[in-house]
Protein backbone atom coordinates (compact mmCIF):
# COMPACT_ATOMS: atom_id res chain seq x y z
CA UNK A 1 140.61 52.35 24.73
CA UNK A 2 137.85 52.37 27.75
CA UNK A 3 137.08 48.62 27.08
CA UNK A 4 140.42 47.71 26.74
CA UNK A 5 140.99 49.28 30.35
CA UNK A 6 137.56 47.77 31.89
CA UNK A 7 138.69 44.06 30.27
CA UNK A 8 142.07 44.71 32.41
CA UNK A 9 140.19 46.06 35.01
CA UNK A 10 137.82 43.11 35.34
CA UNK A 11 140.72 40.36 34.95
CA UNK A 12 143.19 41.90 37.62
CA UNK A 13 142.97 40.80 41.10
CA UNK A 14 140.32 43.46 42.98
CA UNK A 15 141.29 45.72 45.10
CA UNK A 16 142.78 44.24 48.35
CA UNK A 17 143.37 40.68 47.04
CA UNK A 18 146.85 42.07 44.82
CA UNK A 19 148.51 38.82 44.17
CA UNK A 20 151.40 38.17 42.44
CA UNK A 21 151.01 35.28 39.54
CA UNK A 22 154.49 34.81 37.96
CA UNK A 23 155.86 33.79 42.07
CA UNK A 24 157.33 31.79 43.20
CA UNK A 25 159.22 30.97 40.02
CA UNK A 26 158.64 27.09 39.45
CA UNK A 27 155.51 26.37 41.54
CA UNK A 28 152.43 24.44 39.71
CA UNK A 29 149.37 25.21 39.68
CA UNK A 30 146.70 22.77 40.34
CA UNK A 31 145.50 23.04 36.92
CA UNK A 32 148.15 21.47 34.23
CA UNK A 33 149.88 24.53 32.02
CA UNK A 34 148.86 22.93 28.62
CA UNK A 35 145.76 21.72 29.82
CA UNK A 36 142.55 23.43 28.40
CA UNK A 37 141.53 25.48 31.17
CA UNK A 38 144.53 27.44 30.78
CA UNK A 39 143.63 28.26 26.91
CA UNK A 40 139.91 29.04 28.05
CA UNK A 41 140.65 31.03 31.29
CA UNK A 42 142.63 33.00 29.10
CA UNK A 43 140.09 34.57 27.03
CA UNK A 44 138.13 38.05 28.91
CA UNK A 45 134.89 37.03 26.64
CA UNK A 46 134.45 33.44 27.07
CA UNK A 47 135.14 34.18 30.79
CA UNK A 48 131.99 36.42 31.07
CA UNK A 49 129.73 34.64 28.51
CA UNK A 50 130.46 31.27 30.42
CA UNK A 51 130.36 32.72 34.16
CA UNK A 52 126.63 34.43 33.63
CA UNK A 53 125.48 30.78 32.05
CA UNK A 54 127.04 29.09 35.29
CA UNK A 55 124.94 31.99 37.31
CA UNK A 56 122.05 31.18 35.60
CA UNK A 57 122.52 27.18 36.01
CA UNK A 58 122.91 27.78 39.59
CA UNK A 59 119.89 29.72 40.06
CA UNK A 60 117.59 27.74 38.63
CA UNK A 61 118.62 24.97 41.00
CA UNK A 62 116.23 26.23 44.58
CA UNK A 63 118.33 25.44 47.11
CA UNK A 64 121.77 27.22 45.74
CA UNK A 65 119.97 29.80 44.50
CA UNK A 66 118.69 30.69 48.36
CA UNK A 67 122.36 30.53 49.08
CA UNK A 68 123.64 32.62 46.36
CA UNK A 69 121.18 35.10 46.21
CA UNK A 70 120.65 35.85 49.79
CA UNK A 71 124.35 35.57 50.94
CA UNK A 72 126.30 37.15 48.29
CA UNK A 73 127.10 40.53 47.11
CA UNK A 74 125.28 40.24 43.20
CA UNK A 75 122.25 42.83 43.65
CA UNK A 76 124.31 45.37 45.80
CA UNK A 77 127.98 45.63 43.75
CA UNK A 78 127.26 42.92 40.67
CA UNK A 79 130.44 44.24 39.60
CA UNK A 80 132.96 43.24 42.65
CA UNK A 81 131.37 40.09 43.19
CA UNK A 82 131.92 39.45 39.54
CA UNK A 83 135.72 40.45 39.98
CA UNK A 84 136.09 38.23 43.46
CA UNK A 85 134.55 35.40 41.55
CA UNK A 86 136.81 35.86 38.42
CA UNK A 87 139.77 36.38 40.86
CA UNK A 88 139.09 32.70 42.56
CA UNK A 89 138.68 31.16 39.68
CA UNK A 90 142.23 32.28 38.32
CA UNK A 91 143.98 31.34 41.03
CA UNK A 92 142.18 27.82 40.97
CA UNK A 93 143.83 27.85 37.19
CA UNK A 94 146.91 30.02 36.56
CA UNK A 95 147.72 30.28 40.84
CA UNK A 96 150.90 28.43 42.60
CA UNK A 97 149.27 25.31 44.27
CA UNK A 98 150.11 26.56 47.63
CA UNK A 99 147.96 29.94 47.20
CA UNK A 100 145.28 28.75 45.37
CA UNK A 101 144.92 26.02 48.33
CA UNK A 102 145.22 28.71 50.83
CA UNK A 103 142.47 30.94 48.83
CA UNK A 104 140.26 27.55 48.74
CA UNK A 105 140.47 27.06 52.62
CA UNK A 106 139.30 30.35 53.14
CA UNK A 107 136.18 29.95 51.09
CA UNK A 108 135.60 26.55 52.22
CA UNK A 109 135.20 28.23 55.97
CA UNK A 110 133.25 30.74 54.79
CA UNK A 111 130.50 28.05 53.18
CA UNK A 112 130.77 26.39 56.71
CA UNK A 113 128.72 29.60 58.11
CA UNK A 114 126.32 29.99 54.77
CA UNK A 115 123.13 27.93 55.87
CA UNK A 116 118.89 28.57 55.73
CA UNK A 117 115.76 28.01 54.60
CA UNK A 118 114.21 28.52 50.76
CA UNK A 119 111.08 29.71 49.83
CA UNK A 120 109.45 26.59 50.32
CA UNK A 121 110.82 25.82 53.59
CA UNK A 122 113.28 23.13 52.48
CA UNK A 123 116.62 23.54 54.66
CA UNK A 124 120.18 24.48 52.61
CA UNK A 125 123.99 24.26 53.45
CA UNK A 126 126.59 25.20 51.52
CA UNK A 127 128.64 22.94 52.02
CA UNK A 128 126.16 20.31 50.98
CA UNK A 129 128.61 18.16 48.71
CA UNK A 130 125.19 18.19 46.03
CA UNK A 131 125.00 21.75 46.09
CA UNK A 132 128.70 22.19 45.65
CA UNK A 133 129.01 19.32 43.05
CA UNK A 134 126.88 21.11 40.93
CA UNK A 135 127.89 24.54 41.50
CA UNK A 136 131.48 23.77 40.67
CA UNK A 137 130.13 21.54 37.34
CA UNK A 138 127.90 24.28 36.11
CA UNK A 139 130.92 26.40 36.48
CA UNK A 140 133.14 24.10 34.32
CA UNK A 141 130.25 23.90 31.76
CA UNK A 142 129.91 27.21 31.10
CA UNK A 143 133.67 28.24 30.54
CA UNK A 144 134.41 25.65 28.52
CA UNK A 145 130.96 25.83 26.78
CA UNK A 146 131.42 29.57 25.60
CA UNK A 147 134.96 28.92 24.84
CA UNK A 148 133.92 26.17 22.33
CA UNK A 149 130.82 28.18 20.81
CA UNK A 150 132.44 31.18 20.75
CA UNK A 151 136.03 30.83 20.25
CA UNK A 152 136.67 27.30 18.76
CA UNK A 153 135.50 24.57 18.22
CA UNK A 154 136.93 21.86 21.46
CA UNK A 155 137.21 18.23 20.66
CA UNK A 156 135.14 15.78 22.19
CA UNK A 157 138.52 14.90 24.33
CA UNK A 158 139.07 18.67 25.09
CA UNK A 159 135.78 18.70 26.78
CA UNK A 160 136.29 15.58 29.16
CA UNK A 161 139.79 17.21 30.13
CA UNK A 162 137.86 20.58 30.57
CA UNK A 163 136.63 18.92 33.63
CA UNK A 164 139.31 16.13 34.69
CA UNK A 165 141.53 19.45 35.08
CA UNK A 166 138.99 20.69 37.50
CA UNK A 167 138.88 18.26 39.55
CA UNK A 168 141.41 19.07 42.05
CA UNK A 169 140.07 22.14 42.79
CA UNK A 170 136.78 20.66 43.27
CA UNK A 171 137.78 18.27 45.75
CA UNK A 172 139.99 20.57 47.75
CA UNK A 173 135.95 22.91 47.84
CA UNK A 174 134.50 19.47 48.99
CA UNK A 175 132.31 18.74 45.55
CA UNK A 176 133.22 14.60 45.67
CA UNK A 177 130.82 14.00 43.19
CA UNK A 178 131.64 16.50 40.88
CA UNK A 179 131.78 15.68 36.46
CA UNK A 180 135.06 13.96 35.67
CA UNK A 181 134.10 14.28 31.95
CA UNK A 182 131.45 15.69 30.01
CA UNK A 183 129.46 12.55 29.80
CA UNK A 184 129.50 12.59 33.55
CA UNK A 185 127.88 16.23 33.19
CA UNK A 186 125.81 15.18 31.21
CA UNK A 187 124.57 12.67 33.60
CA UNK A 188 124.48 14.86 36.47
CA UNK A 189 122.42 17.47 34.47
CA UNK A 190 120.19 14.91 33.70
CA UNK A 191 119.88 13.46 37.27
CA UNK A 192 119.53 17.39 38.68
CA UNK A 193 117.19 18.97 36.00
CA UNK A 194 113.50 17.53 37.59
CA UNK A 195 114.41 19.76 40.74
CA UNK A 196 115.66 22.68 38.38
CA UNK A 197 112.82 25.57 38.80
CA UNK A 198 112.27 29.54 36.85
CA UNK A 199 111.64 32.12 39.45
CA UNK A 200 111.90 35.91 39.79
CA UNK A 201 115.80 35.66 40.77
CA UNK A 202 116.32 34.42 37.54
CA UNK A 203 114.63 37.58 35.85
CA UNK A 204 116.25 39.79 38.86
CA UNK A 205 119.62 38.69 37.61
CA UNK A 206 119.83 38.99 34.44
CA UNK A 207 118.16 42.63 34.63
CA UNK A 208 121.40 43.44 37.59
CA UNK A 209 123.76 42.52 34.92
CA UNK A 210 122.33 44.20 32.27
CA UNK A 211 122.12 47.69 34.01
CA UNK A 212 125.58 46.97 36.17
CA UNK A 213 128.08 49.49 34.70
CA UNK A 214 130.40 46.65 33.07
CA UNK A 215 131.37 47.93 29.93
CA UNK A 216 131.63 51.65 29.39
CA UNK A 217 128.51 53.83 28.66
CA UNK A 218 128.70 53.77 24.96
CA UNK A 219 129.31 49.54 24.38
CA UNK A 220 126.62 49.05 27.15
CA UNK A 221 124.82 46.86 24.31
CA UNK A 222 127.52 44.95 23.77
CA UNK A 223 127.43 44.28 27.32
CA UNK A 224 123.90 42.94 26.39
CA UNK A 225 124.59 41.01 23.68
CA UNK A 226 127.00 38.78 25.46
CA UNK A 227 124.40 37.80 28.11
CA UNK A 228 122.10 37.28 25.23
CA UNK A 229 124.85 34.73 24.43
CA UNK A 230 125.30 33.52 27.79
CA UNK A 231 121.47 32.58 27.80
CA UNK A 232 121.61 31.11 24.35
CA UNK A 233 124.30 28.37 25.89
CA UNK A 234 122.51 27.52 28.76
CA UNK A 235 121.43 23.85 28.44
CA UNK A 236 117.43 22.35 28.46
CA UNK A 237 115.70 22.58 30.60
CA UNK A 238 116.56 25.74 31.95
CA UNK A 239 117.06 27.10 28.37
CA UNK A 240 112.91 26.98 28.07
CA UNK A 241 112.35 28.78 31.63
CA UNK A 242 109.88 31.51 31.37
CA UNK A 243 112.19 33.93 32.88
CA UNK A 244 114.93 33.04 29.86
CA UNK A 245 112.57 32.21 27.21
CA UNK A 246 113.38 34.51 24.12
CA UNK A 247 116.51 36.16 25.39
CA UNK A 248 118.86 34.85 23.80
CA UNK A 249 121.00 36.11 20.61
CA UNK A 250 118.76 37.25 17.62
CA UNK A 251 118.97 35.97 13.77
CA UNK A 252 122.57 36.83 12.75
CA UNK A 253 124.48 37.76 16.40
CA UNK A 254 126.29 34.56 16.60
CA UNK A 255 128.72 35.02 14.15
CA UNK A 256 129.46 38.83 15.75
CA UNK A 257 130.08 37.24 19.72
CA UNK A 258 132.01 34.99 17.85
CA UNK A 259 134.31 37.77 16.18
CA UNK A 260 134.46 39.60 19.77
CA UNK A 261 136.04 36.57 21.56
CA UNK A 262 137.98 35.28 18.93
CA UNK A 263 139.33 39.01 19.01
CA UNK A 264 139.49 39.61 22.54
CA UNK A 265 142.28 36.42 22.73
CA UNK A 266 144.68 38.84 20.43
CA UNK A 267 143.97 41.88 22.66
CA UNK A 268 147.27 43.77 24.24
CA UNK A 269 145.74 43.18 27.83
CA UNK A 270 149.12 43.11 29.58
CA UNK A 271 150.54 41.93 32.46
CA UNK A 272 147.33 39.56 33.30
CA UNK A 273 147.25 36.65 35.47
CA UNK A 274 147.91 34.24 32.58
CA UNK A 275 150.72 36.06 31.97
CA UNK A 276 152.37 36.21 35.11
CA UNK A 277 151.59 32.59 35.69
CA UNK A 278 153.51 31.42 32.41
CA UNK A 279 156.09 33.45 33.81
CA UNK A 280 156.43 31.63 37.17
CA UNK A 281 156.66 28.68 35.05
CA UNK A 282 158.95 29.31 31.77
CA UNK A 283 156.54 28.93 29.54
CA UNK A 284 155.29 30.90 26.40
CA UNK A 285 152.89 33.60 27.22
């Protein structure tokens, strides 16, 4: 089945970063085995639904969006950078400790050169520990987010552990002040959202996904459908921006992104990361 093959396509490493997930036998990884990242990691549609609503978070916020948008790989190959983002965020979850901290490092040095201007002439940094606390909770909202509206319904404990499991991984990329919990998402949403702002980037994004070649020629509207459903999760008061005002799903498309990653989680995908990583650790696939 072509989407079968793209969904393995898009959840193996890309190409040059091969890694191995099930070695070295034994090793943790810095995100608990039967914690609820590994459940929600695990499923190809909650993973893309949830990553485009972090994207969109991000961008609405001026300062990473200069960063992002201008130093990143989105409008020329929105497909790679969607597999090197994917790839770093398994290792932070299924990955031995000592390879996801290795991976980390790396990205960490790269941030150290990422600096300039916006629009408006306000200076950025990424390694600014407010940029990165809220890139890395936007992240953790929209995986576990999509996860709960699309796949099942998580607890209110679920969600706080969503993000207490990220936290290692957030402190090792230098976001301090990232959400323990989802009340402390909450807060920070609250404290960000006067400085959150619509712009063409916004619109420019969402129309690069839409025409990247993700899903095979014929399911190319399912490909639109789930950012439809990305949009739809994205939180006031970026939810009202101009730029995402009425695109999210239509009367009656819930209950069919529903079906697709409820499905997708029973899908034959193979030898995937989650796989190999249960391996490395004895535990049930």
């Amino acid at each position: 089945m072509p989407m079968l093959d793209r969904i393995r396509e898009l959840m193996a490493p890309p190409p040059g970063m091969a890694f191995d997930f099930s070695q070295p036998a034994g090793e943790p990884a810095l995100a608990p085995r039967d914690g609820v990242a590994w459940q929600v990691f695990a499923n190809p549609v909650a993973l893309f639904i949830g990553g485009v609503a972090a994207v969109l978070l991000e961008l609405a916020e001026p300062s990473v969006r200069a960063g992002v948008w201008d130093h990143s790989s989105f409008r020329r190959d929105p497909v790679m950078r969607l597999r090197r983002t994917g790839f770093a965020a398994m290792m932070t979850v299924y990955g031995p400790r000592t390879a996801a901290e290795a991976l980390i490092a790396r990205v960490v040095r790269m941030h150290g050169r990422v600096e300039g201007s916006t629009p408006d002439g306000g200076r950025y940094h990424a390694s600014d520990p407010r940029l990165l606390d809220w890139v890395h909770a936007t992240a953790t909202f929209g995986f576990t987010e999509a996860y709960h509206r699309y796949v099942r319904k998580l607890s209110a404990a679920e969600k706080d552990a969503a993000f207490a499991e990220g936290r290692p991984a957030a402190l090792l990329y230098g976001a301090d002040g990232s959400p323990a919990s989802w009340h402390e998402w909450e807060a920070l949403l609250a404290a960000t959202a006067p400085g959150l702002r619509g712009s063409e980037t916004l619109d420019a994004f969402l129309h690069t996904m839409d025409a990247a070649p993700i899903a095979p020629a014929p399911l190319r509207r399912l490909q639109s459908l789930l950012l439809r459903a990305a949009v739809e999760i994205v939180p006031e008061p970026v939810h009202s921006l101009p730029e995402l005002r009425g695109r999210g799903l239509r009367p009656g498309e819930g209950w069919l992104v529903g079906a697709l990653a409820r499905s997708a989680g029973l899908l034959p995908l193979g030898d995937t990361p989650p796989v190999q990583a249960a391996r490395r650790l004895g535990a049930p696939a």
